[in-house]
N, C-alpha and C. Protein backbone atom coordinates (compact mmCIF):
# COMPACT_ATOMS: atom_id res chain seq x y z
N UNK A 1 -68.90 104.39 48.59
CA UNK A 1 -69.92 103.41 48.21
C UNK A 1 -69.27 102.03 48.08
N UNK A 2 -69.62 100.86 48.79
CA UNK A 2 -69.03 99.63 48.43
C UNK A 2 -69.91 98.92 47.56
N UNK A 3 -68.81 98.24 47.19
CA UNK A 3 -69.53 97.59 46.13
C UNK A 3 -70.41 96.27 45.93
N UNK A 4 -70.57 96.12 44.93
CA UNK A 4 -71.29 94.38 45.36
C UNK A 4 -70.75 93.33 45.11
N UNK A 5 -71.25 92.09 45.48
CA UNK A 5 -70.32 91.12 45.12
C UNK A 5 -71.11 90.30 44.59
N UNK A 6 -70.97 89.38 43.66
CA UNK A 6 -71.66 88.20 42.83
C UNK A 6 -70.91 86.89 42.50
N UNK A 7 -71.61 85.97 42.86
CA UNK A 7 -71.22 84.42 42.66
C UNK A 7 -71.85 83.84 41.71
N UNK A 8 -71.34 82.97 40.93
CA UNK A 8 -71.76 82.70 40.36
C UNK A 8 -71.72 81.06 40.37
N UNK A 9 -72.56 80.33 39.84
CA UNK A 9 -72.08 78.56 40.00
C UNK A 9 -71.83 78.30 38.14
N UNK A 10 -71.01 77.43 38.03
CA UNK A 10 -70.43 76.91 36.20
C UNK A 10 -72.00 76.65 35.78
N UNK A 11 -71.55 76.41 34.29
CA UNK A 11 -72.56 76.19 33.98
C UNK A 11 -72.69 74.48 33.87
N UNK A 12 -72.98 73.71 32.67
CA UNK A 12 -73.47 72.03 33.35
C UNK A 12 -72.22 71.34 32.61
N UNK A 13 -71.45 70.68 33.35
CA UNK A 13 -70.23 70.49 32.54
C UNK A 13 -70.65 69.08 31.69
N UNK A 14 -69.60 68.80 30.90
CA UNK A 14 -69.72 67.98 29.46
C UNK A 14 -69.54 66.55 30.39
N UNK A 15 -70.15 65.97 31.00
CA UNK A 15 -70.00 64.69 31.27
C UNK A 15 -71.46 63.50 31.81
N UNK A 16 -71.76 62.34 31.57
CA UNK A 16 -72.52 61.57 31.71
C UNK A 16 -72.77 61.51 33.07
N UNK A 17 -73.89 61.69 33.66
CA UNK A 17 -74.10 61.41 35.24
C UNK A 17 -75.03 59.85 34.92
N UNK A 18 -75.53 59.65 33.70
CA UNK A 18 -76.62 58.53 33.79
C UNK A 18 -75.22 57.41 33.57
N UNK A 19 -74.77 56.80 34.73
CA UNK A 19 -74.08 55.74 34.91
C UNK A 19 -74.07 55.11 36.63
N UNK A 20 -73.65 54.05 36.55
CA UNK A 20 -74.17 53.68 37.64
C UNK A 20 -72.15 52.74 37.99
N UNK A 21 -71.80 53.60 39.29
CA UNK A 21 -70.50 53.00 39.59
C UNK A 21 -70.15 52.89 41.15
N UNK A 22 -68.92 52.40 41.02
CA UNK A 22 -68.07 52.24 42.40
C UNK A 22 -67.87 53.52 42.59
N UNK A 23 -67.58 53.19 44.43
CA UNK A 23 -66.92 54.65 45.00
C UNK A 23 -65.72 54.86 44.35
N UNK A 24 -64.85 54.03 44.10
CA UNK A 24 -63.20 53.81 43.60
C UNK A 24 -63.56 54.43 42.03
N UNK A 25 -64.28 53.93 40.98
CA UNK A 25 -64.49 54.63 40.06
C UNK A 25 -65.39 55.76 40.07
N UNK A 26 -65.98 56.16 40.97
CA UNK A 26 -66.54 57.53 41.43
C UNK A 26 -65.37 58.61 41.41
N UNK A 27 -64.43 58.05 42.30
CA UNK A 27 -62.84 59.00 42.53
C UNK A 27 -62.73 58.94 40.91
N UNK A 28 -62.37 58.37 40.02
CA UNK A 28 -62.31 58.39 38.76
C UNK A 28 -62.93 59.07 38.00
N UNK A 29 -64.16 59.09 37.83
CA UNK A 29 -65.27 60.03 37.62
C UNK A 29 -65.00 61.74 37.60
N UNK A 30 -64.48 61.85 39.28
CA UNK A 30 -64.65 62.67 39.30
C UNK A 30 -63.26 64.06 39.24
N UNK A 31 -62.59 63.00 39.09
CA UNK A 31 -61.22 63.26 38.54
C UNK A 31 -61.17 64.10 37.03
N UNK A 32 -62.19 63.20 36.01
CA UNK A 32 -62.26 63.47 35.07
C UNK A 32 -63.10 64.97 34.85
N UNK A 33 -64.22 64.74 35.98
CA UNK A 33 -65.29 66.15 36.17
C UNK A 33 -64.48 67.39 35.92
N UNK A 34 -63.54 67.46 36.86
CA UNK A 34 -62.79 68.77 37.35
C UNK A 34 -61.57 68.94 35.82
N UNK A 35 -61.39 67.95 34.82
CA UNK A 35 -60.74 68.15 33.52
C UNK A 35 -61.42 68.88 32.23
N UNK A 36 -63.11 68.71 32.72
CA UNK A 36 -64.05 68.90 31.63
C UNK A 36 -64.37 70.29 31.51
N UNK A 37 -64.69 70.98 30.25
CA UNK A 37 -65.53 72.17 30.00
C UNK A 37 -66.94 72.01 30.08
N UNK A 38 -67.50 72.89 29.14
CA UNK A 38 -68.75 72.69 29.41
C UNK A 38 -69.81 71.92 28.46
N UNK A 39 -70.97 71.40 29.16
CA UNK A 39 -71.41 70.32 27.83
C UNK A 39 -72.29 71.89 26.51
N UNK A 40 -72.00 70.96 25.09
CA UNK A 40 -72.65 72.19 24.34
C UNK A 40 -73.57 72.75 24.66
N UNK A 41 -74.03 73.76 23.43
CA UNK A 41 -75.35 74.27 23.72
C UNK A 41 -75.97 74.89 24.88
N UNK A 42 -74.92 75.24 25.81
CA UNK A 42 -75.51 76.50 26.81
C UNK A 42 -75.34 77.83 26.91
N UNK A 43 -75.86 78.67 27.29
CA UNK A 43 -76.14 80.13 27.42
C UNK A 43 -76.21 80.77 28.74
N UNK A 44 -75.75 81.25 29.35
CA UNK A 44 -76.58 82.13 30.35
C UNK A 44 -77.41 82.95 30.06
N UNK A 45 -78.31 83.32 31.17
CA UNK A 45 -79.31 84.36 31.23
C UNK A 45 -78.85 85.41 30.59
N UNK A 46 -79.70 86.14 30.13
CA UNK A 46 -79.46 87.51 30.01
C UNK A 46 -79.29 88.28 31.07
N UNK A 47 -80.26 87.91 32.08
CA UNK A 47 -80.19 88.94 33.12
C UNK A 47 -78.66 88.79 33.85
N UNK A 48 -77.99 87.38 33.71
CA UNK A 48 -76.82 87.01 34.28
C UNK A 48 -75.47 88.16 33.50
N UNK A 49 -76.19 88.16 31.92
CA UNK A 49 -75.00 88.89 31.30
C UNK A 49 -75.46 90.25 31.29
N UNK A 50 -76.27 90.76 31.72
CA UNK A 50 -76.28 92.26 32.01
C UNK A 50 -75.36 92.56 33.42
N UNK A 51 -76.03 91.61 34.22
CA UNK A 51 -74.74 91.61 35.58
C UNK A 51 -73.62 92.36 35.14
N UNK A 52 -73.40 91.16 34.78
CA UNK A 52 -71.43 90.87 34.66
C UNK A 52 -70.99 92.03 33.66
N UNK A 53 -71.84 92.59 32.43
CA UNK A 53 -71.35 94.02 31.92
C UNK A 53 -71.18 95.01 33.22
N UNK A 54 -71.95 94.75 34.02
CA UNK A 54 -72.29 95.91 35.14
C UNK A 54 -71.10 95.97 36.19
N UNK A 55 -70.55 94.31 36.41
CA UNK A 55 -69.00 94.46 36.89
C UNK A 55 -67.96 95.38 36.91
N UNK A 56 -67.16 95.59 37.68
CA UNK A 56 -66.20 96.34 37.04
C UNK A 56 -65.02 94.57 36.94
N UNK A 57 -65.43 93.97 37.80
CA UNK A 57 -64.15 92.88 37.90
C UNK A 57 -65.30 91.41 37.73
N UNK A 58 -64.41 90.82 36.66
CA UNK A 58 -65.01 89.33 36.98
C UNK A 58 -63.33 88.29 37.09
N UNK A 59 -63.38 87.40 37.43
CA UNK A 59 -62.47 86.33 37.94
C UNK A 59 -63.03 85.07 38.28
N UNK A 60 -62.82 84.29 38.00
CA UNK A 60 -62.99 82.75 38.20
C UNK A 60 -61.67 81.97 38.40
N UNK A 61 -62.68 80.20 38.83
CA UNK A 61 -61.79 79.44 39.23
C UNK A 61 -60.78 78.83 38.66
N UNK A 62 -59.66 78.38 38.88
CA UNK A 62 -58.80 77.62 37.54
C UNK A 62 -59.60 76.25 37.02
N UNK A 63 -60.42 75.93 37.23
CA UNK A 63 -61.27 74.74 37.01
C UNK A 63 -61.62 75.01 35.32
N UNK A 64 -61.65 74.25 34.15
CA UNK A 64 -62.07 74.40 32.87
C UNK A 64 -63.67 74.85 32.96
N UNK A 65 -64.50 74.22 33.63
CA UNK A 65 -65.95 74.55 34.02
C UNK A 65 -66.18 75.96 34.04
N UNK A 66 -65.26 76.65 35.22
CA UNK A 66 -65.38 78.12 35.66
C UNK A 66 -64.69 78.86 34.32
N UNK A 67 -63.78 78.51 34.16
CA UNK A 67 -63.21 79.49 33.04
C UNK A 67 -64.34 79.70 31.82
N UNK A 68 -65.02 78.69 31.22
CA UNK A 68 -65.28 79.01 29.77
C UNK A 68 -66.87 79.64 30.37
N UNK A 69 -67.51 79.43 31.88
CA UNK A 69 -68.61 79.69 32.27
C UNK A 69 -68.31 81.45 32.39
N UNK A 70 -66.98 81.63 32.59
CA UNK A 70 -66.93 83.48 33.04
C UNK A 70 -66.74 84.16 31.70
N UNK A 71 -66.22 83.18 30.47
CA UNK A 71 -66.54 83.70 28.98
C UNK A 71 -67.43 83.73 28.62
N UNK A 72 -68.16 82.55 28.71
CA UNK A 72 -69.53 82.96 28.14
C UNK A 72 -70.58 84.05 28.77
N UNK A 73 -70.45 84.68 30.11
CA UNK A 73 -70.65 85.06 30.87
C UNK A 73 -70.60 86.69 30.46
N UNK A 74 -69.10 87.05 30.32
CA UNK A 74 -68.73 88.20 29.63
C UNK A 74 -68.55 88.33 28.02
N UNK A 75 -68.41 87.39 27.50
CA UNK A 75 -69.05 87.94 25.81
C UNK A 75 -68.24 88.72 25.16
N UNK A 76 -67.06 88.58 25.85
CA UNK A 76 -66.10 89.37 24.93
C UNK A 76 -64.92 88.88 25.29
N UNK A 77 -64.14 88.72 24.43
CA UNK A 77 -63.22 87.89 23.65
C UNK A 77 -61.77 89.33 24.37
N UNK A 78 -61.92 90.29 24.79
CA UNK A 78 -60.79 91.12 25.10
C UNK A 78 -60.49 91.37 26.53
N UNK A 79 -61.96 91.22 27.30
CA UNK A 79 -61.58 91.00 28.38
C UNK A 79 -61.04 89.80 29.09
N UNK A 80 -60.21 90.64 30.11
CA UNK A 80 -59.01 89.09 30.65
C UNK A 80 -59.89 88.74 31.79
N UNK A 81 -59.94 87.57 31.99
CA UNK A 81 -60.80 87.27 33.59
C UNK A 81 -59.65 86.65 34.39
N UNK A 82 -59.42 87.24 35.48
CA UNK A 82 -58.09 86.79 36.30
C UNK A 82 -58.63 85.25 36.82
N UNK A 83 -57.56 84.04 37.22
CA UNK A 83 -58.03 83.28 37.63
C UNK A 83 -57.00 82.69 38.63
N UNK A 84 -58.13 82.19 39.36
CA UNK A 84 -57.47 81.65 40.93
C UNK A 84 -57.73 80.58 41.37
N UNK A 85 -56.46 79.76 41.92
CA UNK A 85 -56.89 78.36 42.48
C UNK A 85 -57.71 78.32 43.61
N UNK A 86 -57.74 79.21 44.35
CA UNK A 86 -58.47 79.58 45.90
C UNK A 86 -59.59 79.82 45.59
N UNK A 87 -60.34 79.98 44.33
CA UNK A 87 -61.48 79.75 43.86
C UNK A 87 -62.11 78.14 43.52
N UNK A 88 -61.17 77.42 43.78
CA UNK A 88 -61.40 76.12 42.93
C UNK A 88 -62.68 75.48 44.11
N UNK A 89 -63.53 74.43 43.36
CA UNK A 89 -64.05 73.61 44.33
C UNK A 89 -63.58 72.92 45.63
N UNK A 90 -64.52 73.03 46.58
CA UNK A 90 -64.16 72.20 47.81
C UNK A 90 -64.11 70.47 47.59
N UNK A 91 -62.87 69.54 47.69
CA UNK A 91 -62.74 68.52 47.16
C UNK A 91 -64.26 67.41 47.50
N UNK A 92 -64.13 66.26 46.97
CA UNK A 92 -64.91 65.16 47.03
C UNK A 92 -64.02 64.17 47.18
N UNK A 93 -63.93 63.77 48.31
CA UNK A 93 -63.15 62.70 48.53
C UNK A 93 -64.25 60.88 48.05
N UNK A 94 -63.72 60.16 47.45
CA UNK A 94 -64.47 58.98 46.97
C UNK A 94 -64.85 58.22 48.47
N UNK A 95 -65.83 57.91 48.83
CA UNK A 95 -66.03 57.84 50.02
C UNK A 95 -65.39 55.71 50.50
N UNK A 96 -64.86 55.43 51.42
CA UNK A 96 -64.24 54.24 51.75
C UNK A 96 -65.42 52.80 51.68
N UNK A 97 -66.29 52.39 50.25
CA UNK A 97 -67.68 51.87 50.37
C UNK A 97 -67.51 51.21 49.46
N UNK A 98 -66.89 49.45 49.95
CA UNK A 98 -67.17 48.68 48.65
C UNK A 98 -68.16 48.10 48.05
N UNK A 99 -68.14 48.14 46.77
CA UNK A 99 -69.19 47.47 46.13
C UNK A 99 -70.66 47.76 45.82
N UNK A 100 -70.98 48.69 46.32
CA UNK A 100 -72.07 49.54 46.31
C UNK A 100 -71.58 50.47 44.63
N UNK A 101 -72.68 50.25 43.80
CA UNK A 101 -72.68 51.54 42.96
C UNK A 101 -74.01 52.57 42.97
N UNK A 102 -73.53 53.29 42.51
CA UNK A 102 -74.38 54.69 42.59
C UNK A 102 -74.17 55.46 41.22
N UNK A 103 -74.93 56.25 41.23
CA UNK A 103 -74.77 57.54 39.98
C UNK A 103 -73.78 58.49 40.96
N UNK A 104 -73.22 59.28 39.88
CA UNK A 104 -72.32 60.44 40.34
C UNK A 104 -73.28 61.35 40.72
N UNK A 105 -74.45 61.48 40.81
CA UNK A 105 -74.77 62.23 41.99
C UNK A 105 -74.97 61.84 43.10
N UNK A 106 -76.01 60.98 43.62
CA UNK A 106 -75.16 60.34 44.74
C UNK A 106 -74.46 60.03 45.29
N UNK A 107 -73.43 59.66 44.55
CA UNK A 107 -72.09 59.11 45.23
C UNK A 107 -71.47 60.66 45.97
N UNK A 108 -71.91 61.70 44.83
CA UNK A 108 -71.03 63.49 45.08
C UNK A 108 -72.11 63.69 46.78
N UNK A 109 -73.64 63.51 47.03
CA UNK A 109 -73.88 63.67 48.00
C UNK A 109 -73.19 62.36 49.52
N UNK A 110 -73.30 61.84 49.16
CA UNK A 110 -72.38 60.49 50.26
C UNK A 110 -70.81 60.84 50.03
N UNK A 111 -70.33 61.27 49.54
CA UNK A 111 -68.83 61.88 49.46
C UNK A 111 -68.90 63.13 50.40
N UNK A 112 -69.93 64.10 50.51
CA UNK A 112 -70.17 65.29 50.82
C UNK A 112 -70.18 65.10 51.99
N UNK A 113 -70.96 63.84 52.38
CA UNK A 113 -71.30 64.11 53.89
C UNK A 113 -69.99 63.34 54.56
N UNK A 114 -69.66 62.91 54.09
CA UNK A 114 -68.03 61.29 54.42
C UNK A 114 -66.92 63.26 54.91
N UNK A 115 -67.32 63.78 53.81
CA UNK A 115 -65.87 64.83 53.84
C UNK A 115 -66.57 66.05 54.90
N UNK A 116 -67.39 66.11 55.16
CA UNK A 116 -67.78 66.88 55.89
C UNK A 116 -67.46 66.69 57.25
N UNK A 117 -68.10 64.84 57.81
CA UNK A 117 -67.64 64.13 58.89
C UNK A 117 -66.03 64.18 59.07
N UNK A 118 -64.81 64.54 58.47
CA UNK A 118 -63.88 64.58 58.35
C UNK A 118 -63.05 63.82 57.48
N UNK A 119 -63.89 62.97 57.02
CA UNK A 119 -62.98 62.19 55.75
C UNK A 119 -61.94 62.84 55.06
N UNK A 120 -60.73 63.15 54.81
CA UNK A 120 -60.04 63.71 53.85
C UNK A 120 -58.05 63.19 53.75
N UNK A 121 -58.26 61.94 52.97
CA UNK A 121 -57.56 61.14 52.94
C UNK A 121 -56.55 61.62 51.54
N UNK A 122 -55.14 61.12 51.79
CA UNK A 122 -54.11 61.43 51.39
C UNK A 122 -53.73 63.07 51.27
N UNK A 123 -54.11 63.86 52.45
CA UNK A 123 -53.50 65.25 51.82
C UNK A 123 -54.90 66.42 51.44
N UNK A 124 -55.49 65.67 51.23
CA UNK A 124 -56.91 66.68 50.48
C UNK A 124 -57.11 67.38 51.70
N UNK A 125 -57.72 68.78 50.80
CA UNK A 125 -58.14 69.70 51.96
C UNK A 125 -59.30 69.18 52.48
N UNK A 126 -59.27 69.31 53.94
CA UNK A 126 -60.23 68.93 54.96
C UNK A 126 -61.49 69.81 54.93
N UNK A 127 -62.38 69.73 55.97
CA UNK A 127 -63.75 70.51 55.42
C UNK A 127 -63.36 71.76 56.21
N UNK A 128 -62.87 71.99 57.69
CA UNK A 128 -62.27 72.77 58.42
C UNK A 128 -61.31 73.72 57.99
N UNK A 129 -60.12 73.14 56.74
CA UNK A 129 -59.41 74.05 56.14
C UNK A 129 -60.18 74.42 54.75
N UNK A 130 -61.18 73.67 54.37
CA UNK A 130 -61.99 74.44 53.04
C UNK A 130 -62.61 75.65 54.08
N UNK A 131 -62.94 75.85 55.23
CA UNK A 131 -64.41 76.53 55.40
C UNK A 131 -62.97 77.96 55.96
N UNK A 132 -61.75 78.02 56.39
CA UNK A 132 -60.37 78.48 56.64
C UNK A 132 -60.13 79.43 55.06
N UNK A 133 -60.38 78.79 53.81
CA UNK A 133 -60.03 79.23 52.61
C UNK A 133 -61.21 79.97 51.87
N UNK A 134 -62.69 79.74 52.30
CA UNK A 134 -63.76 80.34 52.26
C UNK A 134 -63.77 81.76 52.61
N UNK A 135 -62.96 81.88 53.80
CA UNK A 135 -62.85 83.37 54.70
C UNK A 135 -61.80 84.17 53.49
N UNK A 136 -60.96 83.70 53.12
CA UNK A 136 -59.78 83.94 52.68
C UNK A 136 -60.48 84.56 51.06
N UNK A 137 -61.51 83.91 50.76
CA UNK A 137 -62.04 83.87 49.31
C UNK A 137 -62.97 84.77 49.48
N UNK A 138 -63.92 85.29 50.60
CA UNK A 138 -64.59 86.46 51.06
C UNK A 138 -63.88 87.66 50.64
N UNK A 139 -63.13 87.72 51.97
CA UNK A 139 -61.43 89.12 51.97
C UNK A 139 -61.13 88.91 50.23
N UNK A 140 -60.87 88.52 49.83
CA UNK A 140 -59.73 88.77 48.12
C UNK A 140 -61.02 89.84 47.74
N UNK A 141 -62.90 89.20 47.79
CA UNK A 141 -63.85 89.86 47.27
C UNK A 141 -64.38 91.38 48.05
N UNK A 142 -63.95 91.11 49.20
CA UNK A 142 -64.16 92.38 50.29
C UNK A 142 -63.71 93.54 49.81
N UNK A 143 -62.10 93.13 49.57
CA UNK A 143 -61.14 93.90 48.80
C UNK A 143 -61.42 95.17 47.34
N UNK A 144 -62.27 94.02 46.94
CA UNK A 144 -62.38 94.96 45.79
C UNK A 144 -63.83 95.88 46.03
N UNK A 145 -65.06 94.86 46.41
CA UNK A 145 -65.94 95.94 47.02
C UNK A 145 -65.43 96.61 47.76
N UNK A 146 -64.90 97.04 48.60
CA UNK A 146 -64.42 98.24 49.34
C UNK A 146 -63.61 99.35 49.01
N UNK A 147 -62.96 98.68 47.28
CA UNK A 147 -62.65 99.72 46.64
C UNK A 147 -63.51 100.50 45.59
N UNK A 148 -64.92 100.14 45.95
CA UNK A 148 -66.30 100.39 45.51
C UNK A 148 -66.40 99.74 43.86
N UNK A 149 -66.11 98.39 43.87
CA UNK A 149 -66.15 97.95 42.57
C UNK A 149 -66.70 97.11 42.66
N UNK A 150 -68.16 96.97 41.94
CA UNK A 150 -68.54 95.29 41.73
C UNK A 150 -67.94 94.25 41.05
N UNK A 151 -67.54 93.29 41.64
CA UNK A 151 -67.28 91.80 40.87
C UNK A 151 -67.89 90.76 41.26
N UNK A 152 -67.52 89.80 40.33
CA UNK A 152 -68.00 88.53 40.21
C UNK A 152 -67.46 87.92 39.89
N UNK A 153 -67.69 86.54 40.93
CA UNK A 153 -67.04 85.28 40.26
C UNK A 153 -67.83 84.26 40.01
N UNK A 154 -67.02 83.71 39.17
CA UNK A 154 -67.26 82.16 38.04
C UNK A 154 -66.52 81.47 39.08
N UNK A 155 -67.48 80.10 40.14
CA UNK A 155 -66.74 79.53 40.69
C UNK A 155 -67.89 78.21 41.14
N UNK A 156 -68.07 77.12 41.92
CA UNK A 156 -68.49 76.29 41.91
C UNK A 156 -69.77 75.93 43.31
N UNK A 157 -70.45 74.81 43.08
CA UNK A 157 -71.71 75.23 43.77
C UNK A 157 -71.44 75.22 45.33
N UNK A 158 -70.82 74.24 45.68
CA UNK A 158 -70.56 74.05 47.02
C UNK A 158 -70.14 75.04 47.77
N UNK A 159 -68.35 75.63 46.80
CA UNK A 159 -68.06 76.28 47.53
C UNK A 159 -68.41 77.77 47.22
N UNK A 160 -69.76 78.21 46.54
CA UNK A 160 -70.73 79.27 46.62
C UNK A 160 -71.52 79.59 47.87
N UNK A 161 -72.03 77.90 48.19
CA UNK A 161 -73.21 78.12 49.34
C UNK A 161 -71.66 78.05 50.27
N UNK A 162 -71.02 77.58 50.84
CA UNK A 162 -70.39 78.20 51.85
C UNK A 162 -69.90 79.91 51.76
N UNK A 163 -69.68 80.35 50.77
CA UNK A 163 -69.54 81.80 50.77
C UNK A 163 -70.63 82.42 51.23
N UNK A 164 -71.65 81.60 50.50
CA UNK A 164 -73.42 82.57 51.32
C UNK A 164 -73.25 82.55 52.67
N UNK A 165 -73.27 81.38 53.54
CA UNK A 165 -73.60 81.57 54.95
C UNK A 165 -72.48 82.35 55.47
N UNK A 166 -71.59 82.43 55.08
CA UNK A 166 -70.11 83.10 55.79
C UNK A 166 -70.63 84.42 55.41
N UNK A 167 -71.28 84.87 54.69
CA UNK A 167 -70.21 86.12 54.05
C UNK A 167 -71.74 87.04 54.91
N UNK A 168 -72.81 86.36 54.68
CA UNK A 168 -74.38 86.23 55.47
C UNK A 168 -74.04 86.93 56.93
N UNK A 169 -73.35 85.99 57.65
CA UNK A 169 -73.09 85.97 58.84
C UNK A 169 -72.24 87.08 58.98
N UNK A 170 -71.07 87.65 57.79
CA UNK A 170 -70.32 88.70 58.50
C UNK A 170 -71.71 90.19 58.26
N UNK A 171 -72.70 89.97 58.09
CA UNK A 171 -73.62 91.20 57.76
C UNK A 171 -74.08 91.91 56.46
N UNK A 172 -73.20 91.27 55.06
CA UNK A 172 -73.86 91.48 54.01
C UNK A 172 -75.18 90.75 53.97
N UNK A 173 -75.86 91.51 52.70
CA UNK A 173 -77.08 91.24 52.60
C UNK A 173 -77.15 90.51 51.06
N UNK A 174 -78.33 89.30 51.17
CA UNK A 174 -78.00 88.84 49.84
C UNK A 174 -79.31 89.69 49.16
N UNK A 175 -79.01 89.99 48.07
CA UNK A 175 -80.01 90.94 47.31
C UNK A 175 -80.53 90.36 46.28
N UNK A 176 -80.28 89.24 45.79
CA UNK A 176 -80.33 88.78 44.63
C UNK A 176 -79.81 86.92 44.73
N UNK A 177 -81.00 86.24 44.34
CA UNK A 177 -80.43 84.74 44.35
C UNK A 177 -81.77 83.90 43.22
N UNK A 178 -80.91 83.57 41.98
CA UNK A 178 -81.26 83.07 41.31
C UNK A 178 -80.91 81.83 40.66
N UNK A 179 -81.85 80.59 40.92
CA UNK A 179 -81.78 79.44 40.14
C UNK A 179 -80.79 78.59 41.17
N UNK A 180 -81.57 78.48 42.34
CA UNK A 180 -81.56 78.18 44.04
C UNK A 180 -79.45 77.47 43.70
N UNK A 181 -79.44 76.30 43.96
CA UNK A 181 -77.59 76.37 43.54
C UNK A 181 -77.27 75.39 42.70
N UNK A 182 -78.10 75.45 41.28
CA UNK A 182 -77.92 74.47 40.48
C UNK A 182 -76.97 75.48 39.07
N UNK A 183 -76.65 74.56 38.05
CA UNK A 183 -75.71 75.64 37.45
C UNK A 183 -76.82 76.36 36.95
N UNK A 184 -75.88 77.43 36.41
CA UNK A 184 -75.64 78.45 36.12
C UNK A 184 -76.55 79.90 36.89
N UNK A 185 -76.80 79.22 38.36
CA UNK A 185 -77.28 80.10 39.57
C UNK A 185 -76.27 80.86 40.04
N UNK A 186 -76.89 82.21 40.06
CA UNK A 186 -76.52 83.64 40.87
C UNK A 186 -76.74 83.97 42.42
N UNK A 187 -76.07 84.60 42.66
CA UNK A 187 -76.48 85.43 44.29
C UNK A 187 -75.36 86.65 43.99
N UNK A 188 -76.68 87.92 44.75
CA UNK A 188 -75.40 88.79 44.79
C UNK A 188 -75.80 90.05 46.08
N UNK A 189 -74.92 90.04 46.54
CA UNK A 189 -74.85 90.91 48.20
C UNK A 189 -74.11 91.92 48.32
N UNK A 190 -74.53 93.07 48.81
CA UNK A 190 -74.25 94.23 49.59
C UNK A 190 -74.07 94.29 50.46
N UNK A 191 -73.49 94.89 51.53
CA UNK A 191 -72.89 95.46 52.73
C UNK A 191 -73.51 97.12 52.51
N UNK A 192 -74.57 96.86 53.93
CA UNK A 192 -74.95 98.38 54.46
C UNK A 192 -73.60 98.83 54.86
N UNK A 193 -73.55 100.23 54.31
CA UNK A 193 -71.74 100.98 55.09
C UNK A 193 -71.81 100.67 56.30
N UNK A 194 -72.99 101.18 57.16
CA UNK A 194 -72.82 101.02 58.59
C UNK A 194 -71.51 99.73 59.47
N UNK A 195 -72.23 98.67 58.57
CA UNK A 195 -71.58 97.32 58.91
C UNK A 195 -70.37 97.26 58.25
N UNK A 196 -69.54 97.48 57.69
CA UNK A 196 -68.30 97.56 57.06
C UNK A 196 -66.85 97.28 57.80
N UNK A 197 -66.81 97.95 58.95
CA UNK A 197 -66.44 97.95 60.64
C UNK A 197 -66.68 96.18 60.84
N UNK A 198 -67.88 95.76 61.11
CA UNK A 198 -67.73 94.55 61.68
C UNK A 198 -67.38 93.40 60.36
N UNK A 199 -67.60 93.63 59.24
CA UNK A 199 -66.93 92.59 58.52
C UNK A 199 -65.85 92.37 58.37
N UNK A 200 -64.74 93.63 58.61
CA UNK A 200 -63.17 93.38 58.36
C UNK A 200 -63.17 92.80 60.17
N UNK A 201 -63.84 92.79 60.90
CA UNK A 201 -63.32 91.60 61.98
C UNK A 201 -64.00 90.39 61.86
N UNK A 202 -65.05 90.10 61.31
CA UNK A 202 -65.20 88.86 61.13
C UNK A 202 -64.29 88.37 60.58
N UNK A 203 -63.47 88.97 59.30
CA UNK A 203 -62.54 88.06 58.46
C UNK A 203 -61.11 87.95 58.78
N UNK A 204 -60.73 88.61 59.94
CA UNK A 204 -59.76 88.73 61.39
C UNK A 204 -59.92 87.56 62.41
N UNK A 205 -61.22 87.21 62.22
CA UNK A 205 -61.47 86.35 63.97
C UNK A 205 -61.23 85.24 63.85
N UNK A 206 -60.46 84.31 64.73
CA UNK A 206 -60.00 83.30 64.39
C UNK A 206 -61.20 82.17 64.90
């Protein structure tokens, strides 16, 4: 029996989006994003924390967001949640646009599309080697469903919806998608056995 797999997105991290800035202090911004936990006063679903009892494995990203989102998540203070940088978000590069300000959400969608077009200046992973580390972040989860264990991860929105269409495309099925990919939204997918065969070559094919 394989198992299932579940994603999860953080929950809403502790920082001001009602500001209005530069791309250059956007990079700043968002520097600080990826330092932050989570803002108070949130909960997940219940139905989210019946999940994750139902796990046999949960793991998240090294990001502060993902970590305290896979505690609150699991509810107990003894379990260890392994954590991985190959879980971390796909970067936001501050996009090359003077003088223009924006809110940090905007600026995160016009960054999105700048890094998508290939923007990825000084070193940052490119969108080509994020979508390279996506496959890589499938297989670690393949791994354990195939040792018929459900897990889940605590990991971030972007690089969630790229796990959907990838993982989509190798023939799992999504069974479950809740709270479309805003935080603290779920998805969670099965693999008919039949198909099992063609997913370890999708995550082979270059």
């Amino acid at each position: 029996m394989i198992g299932r797999i579940v994603t999860v997105r953080h929950g809403r991290p502790d920082m001001d989006r009602n500001v209005r800035i530069t791309a250059k202090e956007y990079g700043e911004w968002w520097a600080q994003y990826d330092l932050s936990g989570l803002a108070p006063g949130q909960e997940p679903s219940e139905e989210l924390k019946t999940i994750a009892a139902e796990c046999d494995v949960i793991i998240c990203s090294t990001m502060p967001r993902a970590i305290e989102t896979a505690a609150k998540i699991v509810g107990d203070a003894t379990r260890i949640v392994p954590r991985d940088a190959i879980f971390v978000e796909a970067p936001l590069p501050a996009p090359p646009i003077p003088f223009l300000k924006l809110n940090p959400t905007m600026w995160g969608r016009v960054s999105r599309v700048f890094w998508f077009l290939g923007f990825a200046p000084n070193g940052m992973e490119s969108h080509l080697a994020a979508r390279r580390r996506v496959k890589r972040v499938i297989g670690r989860l393949v791994e354990y469903a195939e040792r018929g264990e459900d897990v889940l991860l605590a990991a971030h929105g972007y690089l969630n919806w790229m796990i959907d269409g990838e993982i989509r495309r190798m023939g799992w099925q999504r069974v479950q998608h809740h709270g479309g990919n805003d935080f603290w939204s779920f998805r969670a997918y099965r693999m008919p056995a039949r198909r099992t065969q063609s997913t370890k070559e999708a995550l082979t094919a270059e």
